[in-house]
C-alpha atoms as a PDB file:
ATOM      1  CA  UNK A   1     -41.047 -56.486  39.955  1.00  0.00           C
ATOM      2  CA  UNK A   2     -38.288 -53.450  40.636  1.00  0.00           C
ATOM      3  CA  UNK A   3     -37.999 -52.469  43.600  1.00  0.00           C
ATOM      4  CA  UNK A   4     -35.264 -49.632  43.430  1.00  0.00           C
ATOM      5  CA  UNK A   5     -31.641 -48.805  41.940  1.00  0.00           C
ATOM      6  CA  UNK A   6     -29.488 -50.367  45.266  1.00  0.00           C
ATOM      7  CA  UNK A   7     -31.540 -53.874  45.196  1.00  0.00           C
ATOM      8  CA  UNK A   8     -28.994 -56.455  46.089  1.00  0.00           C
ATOM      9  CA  UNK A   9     -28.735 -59.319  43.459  1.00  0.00           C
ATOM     10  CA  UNK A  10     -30.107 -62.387  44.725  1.00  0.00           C
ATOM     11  CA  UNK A  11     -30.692 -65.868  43.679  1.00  0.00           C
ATOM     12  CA  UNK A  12     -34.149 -65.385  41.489  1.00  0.00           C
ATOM     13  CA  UNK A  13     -32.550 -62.364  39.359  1.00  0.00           C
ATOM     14  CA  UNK A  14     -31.041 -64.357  36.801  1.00  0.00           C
ATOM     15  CA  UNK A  15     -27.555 -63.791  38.157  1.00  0.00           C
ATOM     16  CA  UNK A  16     -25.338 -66.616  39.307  1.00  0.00           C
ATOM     17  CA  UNK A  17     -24.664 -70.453  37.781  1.00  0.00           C
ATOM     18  CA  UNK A  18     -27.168 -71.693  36.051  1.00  0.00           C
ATOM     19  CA  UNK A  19     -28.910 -68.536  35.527  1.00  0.00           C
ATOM     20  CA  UNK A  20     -30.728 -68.057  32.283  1.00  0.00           C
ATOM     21  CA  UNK A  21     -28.088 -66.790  30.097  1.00  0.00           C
ATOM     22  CA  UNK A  22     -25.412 -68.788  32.194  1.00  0.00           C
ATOM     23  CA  UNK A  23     -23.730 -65.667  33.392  1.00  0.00           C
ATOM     24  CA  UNK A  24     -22.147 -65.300  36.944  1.00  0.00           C
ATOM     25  CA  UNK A  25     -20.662 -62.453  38.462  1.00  0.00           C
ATOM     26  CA  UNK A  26     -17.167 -62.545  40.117  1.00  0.00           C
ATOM     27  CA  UNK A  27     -17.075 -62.507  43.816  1.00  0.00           C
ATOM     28  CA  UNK A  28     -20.835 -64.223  44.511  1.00  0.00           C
ATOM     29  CA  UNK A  29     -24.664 -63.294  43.966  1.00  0.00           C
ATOM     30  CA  UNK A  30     -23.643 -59.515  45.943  1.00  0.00           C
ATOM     31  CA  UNK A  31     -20.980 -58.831  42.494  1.00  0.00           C
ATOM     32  CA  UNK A  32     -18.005 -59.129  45.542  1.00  0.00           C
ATOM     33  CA  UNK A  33     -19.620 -56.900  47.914  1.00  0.00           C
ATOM     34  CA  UNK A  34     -20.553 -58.686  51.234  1.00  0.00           C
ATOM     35  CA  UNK A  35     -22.859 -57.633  53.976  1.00  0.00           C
ATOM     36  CA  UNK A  36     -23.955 -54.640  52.049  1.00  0.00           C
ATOM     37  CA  UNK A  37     -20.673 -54.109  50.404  1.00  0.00           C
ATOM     38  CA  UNK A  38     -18.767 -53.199  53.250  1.00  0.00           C
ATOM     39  CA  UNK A  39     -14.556 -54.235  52.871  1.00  0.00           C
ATOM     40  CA  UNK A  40     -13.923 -57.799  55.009  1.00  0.00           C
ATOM     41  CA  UNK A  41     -17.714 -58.911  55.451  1.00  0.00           C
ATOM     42  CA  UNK A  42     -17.760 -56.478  58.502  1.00  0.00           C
ATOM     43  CA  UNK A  43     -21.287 -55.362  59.296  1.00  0.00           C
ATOM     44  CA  UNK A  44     -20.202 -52.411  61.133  1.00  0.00           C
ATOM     45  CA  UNK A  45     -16.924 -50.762  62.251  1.00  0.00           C
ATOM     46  CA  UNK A  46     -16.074 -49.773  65.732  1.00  0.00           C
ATOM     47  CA  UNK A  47     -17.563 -47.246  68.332  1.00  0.00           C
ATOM     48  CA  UNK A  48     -16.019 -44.515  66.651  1.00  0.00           C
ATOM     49  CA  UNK A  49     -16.892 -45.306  62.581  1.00  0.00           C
ATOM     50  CA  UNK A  50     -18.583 -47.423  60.181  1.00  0.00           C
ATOM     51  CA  UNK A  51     -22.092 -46.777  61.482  1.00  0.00           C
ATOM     52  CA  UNK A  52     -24.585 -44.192  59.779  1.00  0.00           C
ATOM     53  CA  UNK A  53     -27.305 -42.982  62.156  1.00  0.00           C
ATOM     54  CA  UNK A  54     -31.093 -43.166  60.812  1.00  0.00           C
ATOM     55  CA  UNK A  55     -31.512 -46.575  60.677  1.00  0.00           C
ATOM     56  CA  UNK A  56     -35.176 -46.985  59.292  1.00  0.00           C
ATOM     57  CA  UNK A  57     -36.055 -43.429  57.590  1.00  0.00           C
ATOM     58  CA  UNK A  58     -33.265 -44.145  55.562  1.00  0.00           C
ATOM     59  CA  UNK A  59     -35.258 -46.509  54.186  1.00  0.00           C
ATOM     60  CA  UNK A  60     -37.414 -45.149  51.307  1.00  0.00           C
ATOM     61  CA  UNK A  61     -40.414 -47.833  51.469  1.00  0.00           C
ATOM     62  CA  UNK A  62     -40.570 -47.278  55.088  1.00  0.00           C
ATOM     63  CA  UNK A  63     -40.586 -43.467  55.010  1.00  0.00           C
ATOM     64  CA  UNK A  64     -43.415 -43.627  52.414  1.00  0.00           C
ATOM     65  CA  UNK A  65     -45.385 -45.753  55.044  1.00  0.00           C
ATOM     66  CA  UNK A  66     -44.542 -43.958  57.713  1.00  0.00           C
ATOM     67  CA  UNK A  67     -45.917 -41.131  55.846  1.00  0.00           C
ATOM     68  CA  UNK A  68     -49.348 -42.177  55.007  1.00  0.00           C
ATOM     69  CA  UNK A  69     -49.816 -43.713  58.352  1.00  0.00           C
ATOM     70  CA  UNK A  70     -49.373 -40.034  59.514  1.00  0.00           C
ATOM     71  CA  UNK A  71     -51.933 -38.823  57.528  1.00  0.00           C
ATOM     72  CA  UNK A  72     -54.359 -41.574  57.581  1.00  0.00           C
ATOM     73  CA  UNK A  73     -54.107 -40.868  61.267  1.00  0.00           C
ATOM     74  CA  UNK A  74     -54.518 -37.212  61.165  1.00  0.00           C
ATOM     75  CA  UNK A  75     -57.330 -37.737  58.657  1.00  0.00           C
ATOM     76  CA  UNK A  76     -59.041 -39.927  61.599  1.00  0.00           C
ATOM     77  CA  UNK A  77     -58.644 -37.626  64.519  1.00  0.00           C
ATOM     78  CA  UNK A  78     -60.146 -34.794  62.192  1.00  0.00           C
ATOM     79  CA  UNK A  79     -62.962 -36.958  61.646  1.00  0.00           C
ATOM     80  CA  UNK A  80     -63.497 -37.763  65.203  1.00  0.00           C
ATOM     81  CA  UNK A  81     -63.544 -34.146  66.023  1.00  0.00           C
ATOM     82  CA  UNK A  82     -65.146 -32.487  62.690  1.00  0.00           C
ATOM     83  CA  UNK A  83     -68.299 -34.723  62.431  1.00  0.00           C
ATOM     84  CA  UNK A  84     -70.059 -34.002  66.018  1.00  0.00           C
ATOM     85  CA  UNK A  85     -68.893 -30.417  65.319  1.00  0.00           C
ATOM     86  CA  UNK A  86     -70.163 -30.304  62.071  1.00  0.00           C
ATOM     87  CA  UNK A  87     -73.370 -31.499  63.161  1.00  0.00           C
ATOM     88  CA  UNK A  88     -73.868 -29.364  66.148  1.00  0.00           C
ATOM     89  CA  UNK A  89     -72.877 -25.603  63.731  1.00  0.00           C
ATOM     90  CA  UNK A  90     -74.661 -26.746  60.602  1.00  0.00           C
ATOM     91  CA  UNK A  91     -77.785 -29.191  60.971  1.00  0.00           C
ATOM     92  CA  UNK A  92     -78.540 -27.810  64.980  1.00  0.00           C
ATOM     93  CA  UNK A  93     -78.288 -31.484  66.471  1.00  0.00           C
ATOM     94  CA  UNK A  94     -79.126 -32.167  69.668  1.00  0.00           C
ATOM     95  CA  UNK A  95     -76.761 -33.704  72.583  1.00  0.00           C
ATOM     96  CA  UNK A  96     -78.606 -37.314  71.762  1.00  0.00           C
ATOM     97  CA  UNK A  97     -77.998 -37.111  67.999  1.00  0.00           C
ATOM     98  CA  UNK A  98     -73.891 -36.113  69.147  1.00  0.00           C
ATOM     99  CA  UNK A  99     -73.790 -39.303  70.823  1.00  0.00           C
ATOM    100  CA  UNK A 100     -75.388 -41.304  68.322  1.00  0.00           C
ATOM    101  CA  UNK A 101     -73.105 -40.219  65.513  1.00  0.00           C
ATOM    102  CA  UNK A 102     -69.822 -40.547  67.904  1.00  0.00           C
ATOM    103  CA  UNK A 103     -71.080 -43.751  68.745  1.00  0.00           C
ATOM    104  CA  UNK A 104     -71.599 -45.061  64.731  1.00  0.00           C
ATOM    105  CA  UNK A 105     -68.047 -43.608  64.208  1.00  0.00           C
END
């Protein structure tokens, strides 16, 4: 399974001794990049540099969940509102039949 263009190599991709076609890349299973590629296996650099703000909506996977939780919630709380109302302009229900159909939602 892909899952993007910036997937670090790891030990099931083939990549690495005793791989399928025997091949090994120079510098590890990262092709010489460490900790994300970053020079000296340094995670991040001072106060000053090194770190990018955004941290999780940089991620795209996340910001596609992120984005159909949104909806799926908006979806819910227009449900929650539209159904009573829809019932009360269109079929004339009464306060009782409100409840019940709050209630079963």
């Amino acid at each position: 399974m892909r899952f993007g263009r910036n997937r670090a190599a790891g030990p099931s991709d083939g990549y690495g001794p005793g791989g399928p076609a025997g091949e090994h890349r120079p510098g590890g299973p990262a092709g010489g990049r460490r900790f994300g590629g970053l020079a000296g296996g340094r995670r991040f650099g001072g106060l000053a540099g090194g770190r990018r703000f955004g941290g999780l909506l940089r991620q795209r996977r996340f910001r596609l969940l992120w984005i159909g939780e949104t909806v799926s919630q908006l979806g819910n709380a227009m449900a929650v509102v539209g159904v009573p109302l829809v019932a009360v302009i269109v079929l004339h229900a009464s306060t009782f039949v409100v409840g019940v159909l709050t209630a079963a939602g």
